[in-house]
Protein backbone atom coordinates (compact mmCIF):
# COMPACT_ATOMS: atom_id res chain seq x y z
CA UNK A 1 -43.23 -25.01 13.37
CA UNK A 2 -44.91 -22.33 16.05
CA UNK A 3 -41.34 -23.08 18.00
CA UNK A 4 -39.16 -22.67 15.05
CA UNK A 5 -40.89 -19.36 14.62
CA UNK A 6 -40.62 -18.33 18.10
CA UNK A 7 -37.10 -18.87 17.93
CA UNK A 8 -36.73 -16.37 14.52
CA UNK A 9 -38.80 -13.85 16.45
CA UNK A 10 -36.55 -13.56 19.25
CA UNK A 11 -33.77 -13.77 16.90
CA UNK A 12 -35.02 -10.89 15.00
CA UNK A 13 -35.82 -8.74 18.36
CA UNK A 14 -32.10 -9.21 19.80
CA UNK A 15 -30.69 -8.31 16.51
CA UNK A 16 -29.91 -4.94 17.41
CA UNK A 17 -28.26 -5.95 20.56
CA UNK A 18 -24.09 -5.67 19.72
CA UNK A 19 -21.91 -6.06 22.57
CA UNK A 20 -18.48 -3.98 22.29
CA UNK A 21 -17.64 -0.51 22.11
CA UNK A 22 -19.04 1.90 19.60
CA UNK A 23 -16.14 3.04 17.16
CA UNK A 24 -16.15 6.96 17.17
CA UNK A 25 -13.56 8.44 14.79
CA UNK A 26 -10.72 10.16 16.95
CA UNK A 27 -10.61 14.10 17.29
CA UNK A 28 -7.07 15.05 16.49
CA UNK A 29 -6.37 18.55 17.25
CA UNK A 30 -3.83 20.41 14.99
CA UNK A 31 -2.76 24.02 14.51
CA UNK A 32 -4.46 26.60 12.63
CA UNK A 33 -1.87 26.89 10.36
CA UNK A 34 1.72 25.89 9.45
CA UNK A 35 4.32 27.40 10.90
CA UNK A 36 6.81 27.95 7.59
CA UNK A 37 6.39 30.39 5.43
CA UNK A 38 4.02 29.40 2.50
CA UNK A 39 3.93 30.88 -0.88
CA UNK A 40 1.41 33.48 -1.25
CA UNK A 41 0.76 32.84 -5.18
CA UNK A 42 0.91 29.80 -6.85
CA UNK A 43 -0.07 27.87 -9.75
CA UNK A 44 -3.15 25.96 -9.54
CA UNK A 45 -2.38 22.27 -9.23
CA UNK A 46 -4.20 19.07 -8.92
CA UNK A 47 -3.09 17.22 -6.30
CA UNK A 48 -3.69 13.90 -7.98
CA UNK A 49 -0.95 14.57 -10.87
CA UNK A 50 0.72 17.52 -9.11
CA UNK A 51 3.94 16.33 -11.19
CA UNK A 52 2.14 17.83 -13.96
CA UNK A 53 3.41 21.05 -12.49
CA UNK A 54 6.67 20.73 -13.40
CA UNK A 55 5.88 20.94 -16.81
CA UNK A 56 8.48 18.00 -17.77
CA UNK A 57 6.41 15.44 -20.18
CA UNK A 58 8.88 13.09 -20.00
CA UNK A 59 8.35 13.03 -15.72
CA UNK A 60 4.78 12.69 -16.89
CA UNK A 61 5.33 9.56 -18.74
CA UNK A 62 7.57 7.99 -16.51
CA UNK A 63 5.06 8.34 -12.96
CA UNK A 64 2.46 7.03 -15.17
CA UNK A 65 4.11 4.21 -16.26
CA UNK A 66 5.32 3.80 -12.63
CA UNK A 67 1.76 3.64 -11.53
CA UNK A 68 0.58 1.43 -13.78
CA UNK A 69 3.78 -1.25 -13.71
CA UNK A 70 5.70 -0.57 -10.64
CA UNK A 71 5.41 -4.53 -8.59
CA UNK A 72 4.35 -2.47 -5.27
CA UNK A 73 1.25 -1.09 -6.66
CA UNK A 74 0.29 -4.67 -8.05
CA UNK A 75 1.12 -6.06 -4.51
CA UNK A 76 -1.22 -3.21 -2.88
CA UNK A 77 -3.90 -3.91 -5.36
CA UNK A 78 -3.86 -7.32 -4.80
CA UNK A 79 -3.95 -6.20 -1.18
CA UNK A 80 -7.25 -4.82 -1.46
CA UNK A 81 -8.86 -7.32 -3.70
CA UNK A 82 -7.63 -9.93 -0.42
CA UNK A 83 -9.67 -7.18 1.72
CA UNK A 84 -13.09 -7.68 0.33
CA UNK A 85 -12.92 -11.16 -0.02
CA UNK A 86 -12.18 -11.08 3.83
CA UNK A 87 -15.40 -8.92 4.47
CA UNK A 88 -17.74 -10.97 2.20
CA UNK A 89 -16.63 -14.11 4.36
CA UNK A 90 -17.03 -11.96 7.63
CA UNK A 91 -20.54 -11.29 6.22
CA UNK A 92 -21.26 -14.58 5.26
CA UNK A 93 -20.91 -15.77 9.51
CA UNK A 94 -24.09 -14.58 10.26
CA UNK A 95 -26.15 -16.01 7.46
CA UNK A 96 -27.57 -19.36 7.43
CA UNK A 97 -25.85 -22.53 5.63
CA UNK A 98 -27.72 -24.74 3.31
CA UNK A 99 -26.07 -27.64 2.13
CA UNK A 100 -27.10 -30.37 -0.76
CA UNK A 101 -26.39 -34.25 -0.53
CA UNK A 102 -27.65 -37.60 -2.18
CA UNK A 103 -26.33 -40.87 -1.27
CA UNK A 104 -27.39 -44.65 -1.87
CA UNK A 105 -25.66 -47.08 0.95
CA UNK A 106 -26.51 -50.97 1.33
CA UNK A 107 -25.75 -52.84 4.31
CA UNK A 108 -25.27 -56.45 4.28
CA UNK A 109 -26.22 -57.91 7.90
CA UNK A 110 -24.38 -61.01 9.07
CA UNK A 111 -26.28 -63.86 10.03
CA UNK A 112 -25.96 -63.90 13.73
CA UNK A 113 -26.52 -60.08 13.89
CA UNK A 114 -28.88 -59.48 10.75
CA UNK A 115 -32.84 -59.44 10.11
CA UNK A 116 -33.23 -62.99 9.53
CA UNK A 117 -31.25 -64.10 13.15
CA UNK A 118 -33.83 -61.43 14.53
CA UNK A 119 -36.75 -63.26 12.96
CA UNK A 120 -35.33 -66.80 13.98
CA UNK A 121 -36.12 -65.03 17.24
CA UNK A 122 -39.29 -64.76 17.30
CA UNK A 123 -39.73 -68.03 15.94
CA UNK A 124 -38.89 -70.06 18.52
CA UNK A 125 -35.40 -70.74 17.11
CA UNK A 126 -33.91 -73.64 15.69
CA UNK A 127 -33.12 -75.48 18.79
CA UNK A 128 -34.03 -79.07 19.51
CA UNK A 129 -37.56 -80.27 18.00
CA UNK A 130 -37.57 -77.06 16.40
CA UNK A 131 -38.30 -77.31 12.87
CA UNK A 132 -36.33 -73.94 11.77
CA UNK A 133 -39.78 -72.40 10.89
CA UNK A 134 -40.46 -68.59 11.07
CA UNK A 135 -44.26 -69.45 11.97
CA UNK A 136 -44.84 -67.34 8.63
CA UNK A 137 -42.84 -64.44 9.24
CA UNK A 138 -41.51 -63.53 5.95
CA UNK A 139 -37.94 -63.07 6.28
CA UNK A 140 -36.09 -59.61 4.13
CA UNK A 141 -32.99 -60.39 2.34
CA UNK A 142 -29.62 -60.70 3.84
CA UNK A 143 -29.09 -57.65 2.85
CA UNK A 144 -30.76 -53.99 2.97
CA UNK A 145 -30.16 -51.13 0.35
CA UNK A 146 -31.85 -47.08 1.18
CA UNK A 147 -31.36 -43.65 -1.59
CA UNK A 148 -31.74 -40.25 -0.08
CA UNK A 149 -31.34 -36.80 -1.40
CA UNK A 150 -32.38 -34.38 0.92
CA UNK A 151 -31.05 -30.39 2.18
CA UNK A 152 -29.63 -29.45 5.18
CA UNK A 153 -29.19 -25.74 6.85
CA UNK A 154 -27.72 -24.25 9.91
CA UNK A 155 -27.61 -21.08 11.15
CA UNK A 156 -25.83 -19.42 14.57
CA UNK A 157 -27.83 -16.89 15.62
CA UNK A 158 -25.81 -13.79 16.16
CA UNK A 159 -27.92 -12.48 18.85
CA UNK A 160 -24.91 -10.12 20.71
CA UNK A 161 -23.50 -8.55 17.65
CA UNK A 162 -20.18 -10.62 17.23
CA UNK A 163 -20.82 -11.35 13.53
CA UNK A 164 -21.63 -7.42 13.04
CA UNK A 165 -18.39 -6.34 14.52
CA UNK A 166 -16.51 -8.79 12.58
CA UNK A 167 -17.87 -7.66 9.78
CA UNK A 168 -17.74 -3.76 10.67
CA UNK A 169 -14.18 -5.22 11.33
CA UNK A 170 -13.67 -6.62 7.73
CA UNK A 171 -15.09 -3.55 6.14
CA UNK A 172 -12.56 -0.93 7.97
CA UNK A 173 -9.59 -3.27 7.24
CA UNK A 174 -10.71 -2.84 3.68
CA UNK A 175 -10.84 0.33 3.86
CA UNK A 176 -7.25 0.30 5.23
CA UNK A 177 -6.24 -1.50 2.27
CA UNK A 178 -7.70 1.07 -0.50
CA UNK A 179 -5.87 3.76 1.47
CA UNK A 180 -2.36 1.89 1.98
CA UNK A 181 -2.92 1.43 -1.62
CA UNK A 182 -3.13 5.15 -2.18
CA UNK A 183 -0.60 5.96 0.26
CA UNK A 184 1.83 3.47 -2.05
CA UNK A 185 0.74 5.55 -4.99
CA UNK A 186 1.90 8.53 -3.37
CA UNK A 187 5.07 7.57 -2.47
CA UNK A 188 6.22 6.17 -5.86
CA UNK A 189 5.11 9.30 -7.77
CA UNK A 190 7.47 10.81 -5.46
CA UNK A 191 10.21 8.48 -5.48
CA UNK A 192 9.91 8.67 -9.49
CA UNK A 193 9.93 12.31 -9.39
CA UNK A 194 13.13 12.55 -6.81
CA UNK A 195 15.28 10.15 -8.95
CA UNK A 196 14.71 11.92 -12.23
CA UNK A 197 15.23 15.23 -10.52
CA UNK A 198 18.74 13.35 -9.39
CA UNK A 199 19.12 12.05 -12.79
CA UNK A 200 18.69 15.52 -14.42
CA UNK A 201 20.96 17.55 -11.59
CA UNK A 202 23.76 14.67 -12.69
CA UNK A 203 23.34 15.71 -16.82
CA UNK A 204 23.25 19.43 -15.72
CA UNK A 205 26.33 18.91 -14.29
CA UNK A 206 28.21 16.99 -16.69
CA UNK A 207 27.18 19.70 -19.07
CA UNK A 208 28.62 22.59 -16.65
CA UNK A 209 31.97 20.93 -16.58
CA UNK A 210 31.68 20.00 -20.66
CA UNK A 211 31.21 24.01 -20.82
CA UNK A 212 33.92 24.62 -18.40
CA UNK A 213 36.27 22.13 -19.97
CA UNK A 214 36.09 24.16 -23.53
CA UNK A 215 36.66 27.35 -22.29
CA UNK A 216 39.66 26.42 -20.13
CA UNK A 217 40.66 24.54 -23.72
CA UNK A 218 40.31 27.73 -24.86
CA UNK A 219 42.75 29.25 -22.18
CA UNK A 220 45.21 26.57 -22.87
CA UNK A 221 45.41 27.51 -26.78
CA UNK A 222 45.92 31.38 -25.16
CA UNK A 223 48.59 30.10 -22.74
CA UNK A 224 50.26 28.38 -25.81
CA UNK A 225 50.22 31.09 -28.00
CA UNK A 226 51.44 33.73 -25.90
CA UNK A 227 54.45 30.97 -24.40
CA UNK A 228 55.41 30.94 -28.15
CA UNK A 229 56.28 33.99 -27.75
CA UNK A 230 57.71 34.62 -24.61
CA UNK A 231 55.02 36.63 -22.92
CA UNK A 232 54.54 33.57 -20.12
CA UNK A 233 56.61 30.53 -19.13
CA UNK A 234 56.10 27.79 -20.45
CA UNK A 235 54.88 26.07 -16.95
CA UNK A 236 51.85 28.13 -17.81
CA UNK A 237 50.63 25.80 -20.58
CA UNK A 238 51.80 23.03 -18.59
CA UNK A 239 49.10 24.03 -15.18
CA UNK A 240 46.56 24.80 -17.92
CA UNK A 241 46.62 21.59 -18.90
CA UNK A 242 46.56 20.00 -15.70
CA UNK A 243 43.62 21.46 -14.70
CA UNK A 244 41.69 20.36 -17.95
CA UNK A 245 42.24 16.95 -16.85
CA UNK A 246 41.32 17.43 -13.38
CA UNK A 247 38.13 18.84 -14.58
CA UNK A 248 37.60 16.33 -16.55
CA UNK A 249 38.34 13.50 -13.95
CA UNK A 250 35.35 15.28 -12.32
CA UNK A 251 32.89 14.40 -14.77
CA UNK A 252 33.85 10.44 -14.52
CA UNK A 253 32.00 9.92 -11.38
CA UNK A 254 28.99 11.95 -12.03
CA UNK A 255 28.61 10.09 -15.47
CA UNK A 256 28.22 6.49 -13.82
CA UNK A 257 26.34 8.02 -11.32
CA UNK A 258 23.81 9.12 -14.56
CA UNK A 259 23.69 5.29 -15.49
CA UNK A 260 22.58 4.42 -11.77
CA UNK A 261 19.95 6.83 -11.77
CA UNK A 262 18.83 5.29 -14.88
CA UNK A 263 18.79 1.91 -13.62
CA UNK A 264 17.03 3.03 -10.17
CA UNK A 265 14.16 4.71 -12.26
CA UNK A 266 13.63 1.50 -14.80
CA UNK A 267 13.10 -0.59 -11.45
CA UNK A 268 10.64 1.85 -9.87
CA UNK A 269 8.60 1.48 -13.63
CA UNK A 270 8.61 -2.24 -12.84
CA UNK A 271 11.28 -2.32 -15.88
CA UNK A 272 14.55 -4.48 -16.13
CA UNK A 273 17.29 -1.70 -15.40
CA UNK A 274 18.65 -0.85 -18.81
CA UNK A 275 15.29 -0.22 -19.87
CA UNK A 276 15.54 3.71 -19.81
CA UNK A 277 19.32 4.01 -21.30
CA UNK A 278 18.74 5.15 -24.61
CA UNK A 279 15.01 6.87 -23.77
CA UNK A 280 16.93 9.60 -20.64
CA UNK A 281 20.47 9.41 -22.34
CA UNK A 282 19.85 12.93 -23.53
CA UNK A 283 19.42 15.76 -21.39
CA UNK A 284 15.82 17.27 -20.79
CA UNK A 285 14.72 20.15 -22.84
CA UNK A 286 12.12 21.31 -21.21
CA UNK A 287 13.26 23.62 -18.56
CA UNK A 288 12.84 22.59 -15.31
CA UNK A 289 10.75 25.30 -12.99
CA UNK A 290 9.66 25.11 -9.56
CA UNK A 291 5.89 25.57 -9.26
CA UNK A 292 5.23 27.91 -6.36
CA UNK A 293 2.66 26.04 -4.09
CA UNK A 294 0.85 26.88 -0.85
CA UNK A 295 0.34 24.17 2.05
CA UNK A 296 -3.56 24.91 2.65
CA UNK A 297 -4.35 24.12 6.31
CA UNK A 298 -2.99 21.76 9.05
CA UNK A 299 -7.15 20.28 8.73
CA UNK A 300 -6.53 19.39 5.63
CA UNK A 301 -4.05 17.00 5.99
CA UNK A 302 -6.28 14.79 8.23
CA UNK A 303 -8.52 14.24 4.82
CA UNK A 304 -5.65 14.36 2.20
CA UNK A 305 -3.17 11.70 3.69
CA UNK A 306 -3.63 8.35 2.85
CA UNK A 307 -1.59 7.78 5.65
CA UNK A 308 -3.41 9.14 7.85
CA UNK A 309 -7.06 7.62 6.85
CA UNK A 310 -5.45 4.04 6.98
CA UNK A 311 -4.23 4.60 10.19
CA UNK A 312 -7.71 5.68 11.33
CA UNK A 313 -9.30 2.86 9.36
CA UNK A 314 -7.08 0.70 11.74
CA UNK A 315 -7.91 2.20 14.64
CA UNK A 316 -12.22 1.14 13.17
CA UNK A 317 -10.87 -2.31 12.46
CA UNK A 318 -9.25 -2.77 16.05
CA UNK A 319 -12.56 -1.27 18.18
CA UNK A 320 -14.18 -3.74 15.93
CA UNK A 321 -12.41 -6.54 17.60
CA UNK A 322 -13.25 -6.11 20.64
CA UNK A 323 -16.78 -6.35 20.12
CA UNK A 324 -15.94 -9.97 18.61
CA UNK A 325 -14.45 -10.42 21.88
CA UNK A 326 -16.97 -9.61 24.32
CA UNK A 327 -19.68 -11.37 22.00
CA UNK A 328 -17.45 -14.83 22.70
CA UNK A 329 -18.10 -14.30 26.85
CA UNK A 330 -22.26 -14.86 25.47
CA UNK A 331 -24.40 -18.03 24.83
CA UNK A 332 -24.18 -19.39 21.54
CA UNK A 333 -27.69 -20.56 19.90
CA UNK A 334 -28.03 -22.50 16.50
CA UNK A 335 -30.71 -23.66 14.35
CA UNK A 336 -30.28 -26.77 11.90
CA UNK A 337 -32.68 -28.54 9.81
CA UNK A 338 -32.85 -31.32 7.34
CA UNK A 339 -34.97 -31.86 4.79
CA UNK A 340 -34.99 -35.73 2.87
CA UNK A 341 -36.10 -38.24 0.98
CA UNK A 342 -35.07 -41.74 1.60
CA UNK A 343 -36.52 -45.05 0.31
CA UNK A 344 -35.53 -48.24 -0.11
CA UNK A 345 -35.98 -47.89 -3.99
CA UNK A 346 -35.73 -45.78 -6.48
CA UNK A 347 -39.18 -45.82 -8.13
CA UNK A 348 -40.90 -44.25 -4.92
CA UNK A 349 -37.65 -42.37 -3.64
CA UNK A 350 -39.51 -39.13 -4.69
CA UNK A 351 -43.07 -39.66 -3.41
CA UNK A 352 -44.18 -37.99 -0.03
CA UNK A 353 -44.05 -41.01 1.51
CA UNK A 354 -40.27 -40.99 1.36
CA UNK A 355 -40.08 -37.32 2.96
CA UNK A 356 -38.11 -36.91 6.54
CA UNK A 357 -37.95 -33.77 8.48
CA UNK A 358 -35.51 -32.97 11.45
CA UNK A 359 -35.16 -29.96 12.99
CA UNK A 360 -33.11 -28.99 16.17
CA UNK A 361 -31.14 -26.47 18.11
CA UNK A 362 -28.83 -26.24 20.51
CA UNK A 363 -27.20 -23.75 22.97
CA UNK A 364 -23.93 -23.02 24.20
CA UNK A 365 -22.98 -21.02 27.69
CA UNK A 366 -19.21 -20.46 28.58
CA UNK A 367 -18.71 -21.31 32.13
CA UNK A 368 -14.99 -22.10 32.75
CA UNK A 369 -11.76 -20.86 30.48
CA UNK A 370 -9.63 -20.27 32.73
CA UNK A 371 -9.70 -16.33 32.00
CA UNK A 372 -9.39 -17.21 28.77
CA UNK A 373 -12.26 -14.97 27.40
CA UNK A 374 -11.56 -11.95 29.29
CA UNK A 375 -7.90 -11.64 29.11
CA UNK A 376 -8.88 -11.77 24.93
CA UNK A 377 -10.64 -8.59 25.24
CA UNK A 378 -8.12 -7.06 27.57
CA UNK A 379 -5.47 -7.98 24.72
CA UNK A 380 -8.23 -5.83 21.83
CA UNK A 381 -8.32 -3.28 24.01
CA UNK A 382 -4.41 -2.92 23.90
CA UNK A 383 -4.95 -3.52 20.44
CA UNK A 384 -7.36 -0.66 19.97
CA UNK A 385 -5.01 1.43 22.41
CA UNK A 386 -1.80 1.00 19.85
CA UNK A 387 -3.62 1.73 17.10
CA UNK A 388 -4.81 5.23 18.29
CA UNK A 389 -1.25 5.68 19.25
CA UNK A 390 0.04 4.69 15.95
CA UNK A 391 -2.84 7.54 14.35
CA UNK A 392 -1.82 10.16 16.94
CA UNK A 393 1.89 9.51 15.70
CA UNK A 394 0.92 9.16 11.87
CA UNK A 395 -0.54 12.57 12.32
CA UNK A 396 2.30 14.49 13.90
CA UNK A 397 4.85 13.24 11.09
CA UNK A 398 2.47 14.26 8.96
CA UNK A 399 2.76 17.98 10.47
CA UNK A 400 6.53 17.55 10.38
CA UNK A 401 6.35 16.47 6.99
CA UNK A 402 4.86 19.32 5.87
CA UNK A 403 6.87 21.73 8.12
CA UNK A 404 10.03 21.20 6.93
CA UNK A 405 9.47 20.99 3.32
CA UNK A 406 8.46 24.54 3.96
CA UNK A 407 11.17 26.24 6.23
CA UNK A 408 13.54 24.28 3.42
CA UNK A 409 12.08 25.94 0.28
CA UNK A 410 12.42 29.07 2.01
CA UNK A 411 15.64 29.10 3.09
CA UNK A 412 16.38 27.54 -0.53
CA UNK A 413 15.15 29.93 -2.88
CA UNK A 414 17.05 32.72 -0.76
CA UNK A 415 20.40 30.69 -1.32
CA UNK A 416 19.09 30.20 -5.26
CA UNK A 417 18.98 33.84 -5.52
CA UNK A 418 22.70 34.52 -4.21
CA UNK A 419 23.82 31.73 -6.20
CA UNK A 420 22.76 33.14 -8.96
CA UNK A 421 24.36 36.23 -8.13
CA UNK A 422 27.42 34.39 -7.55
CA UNK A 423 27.37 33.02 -10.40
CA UNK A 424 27.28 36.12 -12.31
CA UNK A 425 30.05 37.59 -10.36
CA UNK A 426 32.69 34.77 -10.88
CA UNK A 427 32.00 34.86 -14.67
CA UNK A 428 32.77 38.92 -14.61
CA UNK A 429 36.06 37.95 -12.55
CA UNK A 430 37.41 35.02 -15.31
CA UNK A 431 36.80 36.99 -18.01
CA UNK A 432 38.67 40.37 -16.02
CA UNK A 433 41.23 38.06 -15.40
CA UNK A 434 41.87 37.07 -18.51
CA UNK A 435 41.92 39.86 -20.54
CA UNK A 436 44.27 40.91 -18.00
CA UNK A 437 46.88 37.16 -18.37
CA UNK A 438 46.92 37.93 -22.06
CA UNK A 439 48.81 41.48 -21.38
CA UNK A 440 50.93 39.94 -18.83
CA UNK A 441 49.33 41.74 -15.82
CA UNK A 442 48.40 38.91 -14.39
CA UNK A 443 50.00 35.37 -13.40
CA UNK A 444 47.87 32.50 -14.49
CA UNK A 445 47.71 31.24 -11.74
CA UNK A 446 44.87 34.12 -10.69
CA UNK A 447 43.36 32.47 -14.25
CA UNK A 448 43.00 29.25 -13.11
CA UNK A 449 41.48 30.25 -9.38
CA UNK A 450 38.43 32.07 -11.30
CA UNK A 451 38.01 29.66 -13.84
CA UNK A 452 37.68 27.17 -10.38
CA UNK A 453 35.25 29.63 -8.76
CA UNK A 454 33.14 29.90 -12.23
CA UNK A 455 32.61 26.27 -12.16
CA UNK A 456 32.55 25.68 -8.39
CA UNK A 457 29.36 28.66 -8.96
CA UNK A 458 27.77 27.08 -11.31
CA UNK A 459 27.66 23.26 -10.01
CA UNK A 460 26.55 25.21 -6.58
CA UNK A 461 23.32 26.70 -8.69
CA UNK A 462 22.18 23.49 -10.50
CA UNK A 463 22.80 21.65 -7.42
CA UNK A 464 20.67 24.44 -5.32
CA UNK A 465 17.95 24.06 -8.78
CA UNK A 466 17.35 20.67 -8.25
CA UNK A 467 17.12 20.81 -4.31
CA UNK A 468 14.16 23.75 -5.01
CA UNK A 469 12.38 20.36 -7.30
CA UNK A 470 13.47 17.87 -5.04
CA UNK A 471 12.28 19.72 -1.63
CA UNK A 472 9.01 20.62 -3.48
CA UNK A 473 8.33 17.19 -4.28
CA UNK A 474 8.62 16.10 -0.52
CA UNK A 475 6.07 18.86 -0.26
CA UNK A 476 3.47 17.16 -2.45
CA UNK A 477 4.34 13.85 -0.67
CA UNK A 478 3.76 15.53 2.66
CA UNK A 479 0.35 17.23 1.57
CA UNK A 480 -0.89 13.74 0.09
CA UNK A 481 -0.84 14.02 -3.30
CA UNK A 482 -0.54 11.75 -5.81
CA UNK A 483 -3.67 9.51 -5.58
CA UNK A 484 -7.16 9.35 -7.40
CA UNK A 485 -10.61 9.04 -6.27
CA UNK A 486 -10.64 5.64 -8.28
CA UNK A 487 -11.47 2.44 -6.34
């Protein structure tokens, strides 16, 4: 017992002994601030639902149900749940075992090998004169039956610390997993948002050329009119009507691109792909802004980004390793003990007379592997030294990320605004041009080249609209949003 306890107490006193490197989170440096122009007033937005700031309740709906059903966020989820189960059985190493058991067993000797051969023996035998007696030994059975319940325990003592790094490893990796899970959540908010953007720049245009197509309808019931009467050619009414059709042939492709949106959205709710047909068949009537939305600081970034804090987690869980390494190149030392009863019957099986006690322990010193051991923490070490470069590189795309988003919007809004100019100015020129066909002043084909520009304008604008959204969602993405402090 005084041994046993020796043994605990040294136990106990190494305990804070862990072989391996320390894991000290990496210092990262990063500008002071972003180098593209950021807006200088914007709307406050949460970061966790910045698609809240578009103030579309129908994009609302459709991230949320994304969030909740998309198969990716399961998978992640289930991801993390895997994690922890992976750290409690890290955790569990270092612990000691105890185990249960009961048995009965009988064992039926044979006669030249069994008890009664034995006591033959000592008899003298059975030889010649011999009378077969056992001089009064009294001879057992043929046969010999034992019960025993009892408990057995072992325990490795993790006197260098390769338990607590495995477990230190286990916990980072889970940590890894709660962020990946994050980072998933940010990416399909944006991936939702991006394809419903698409979706509604598609109906914005098939609505421009529906617009476009009755006006020039319009034209054509002018260009008849005034052909009835001699004022044009009749090869007037026949260009007008050409280039109704070709305006409408350019709504065909846009249309079945509508249905694909449709059908890429329903998948990204976890949805069969028809799901949404009837729901997003009609164009949004909420209009569609652009929230105005400054980047905060490079810093920030390092905090925000889930990508970022699972890389770093992976960098924890990889220094980790290499303490579990090194700890392998040290004795092993283990306890076990084993606690029964065993009789012969039943009736005194649970009497102290039945008890047994065993105790032991046993030690284990590498000496030869061949390199074995060492070239294992050489290949952590790489380990480690990847995953700091895959952190250094998860931060500078994060930077990038950000920094184009930025110069984009810029440059963006400024071609919005002469767009919208544009716009403006081609609509002035059709309607000049003709006031001016009906008098005669002008041929039609000069018509039909400004009703082209007024169209050409205003596809340019939505198209320039939805690149604002679509840019400024890449900007959330890039500054992390899109996940909740929930697990």
């Amino acid at each position: 017992m005084r041994a046993r306890f020796m043994v605990v107490a040294v136990a106990a006193l190494l305990a804070g002994c862990t072989v391996g490197p320390n894991y000290t989170p990496p210092e990262m440096a990063v500008p002071p601030a972003f180098v593209g122009p950021q807006a200088t007033v914007g709307a406050t937005v949460d970061p966790a639902r910045w698609w809240s700031a578009f103030g579309d309740p129908q994009l609302d709906g459709l991230v949320d149900r994304a969030l909740k059903g998309n198969p990716d966020i399961a998978i992640a989820a289930s991801r993390v749940r895997q994690a922890r189960l992976q750290e409690i059985v890290a955790r569990s190493q270092g612990l000691p075992s105890v185990n249960a058991s009961a048995s009965p067993s009988h064992i039926e000797f044979s006669k030249n090998a069994g008890l009664s051969s034995i006591a033959r023996a000592f008899s003298g035998g059975t030889g010649a004169g011999g009378t077969g007696s056992t001089g009064g030994i009294a001879l057992p059975g043929s046969g010999i039956t034992t019960y025993s319940v009892g408990f057995d325990a072992s325990w490795e003592l993790d006197l260098f610390g390769g338990v607590r790094r495995s477990t230190e490893g286990a916990r980072a990796r889970t940590e890894a997993a709660v962020w990946s899970k994050r980072d998933a959540a940010v990416t399909l908010a944006a991936e939702v948002a991006q394809a419903y953007f698409a979706l509604r720049l598609d109906q914005a245009q098939i609505t421009t050329i529906e617009g476009e197509i009755v006006r020039q309808r319009r034209a054509l019931e002018i260009a008849g009119n005034t052909a009835r009467v001699g004022l044009v050619p009749p090869i007037d009414v026949t260009r007008q009507r050409a280039s109704i059709t070709s305006t409408e042939a350019r709504a065909e492709p846009v249309r079945a691109d509508v249905d694909v949106r449709m059908h890429a959205l329903a998948i990204l709710l976890g949805e069969p792909p028809a799901t949404l047909m009837t729901e997003l068949a009609a164009p949004s009537v909420a209009p569609l802004g652009v929230p105005s939305i400054p980047a905060g600081l490079p810093s920030e970034l390092l905090r925000r980004r889930p990508d970022i804090r699972a890389a770093e987690r992976d960098l924890a869980a990889s220094t980790a390793d290499i303490g579990v390494a090194v700890a392998d190149m040290y004795p092993k030392f283990s306890l076990t003990g084993m606690s029964q009863l065993i009789s012969t019957a039943l009736g005194n099986l649970f009497s102290g007379d039945s008890l047994q006690l065993t105790a032991s322990g046993a030690a284990q010193f590498p000496l030869l592997d061949w390199g074995r051991r060492k070239s294992t923490v050489k290949s952590r070490e790489e380990d480690r030294e990847q995953a700091y470069l895959r952190y250094r590189s998860t931060v500078l795309q994060a930077l990038r990320d950000v920094e184009d988003p930025l110069t984009q919007i810029a440059a963006e809004r400024r071609r919005n605004a002469a767009l919208q100019r544009a716009v403006v100015d081609a609509q002035s020129s059709a309607k000049a041009a003709e006031s001016q066909y009906r008098t005669g002043f002008v041929a039609q084909t000069t018509l039909l080249n400004a009703e082209t520009d007024v169209l050409t304008a205003r596809e340019q604008l939505v198209s320039s609209d939805a690149q604002l959204r679509q840019l400024t969602v890449a900007l959330f993405k890039a500054l992390g949003g899109g996940w909740e402090q929930a697990e």
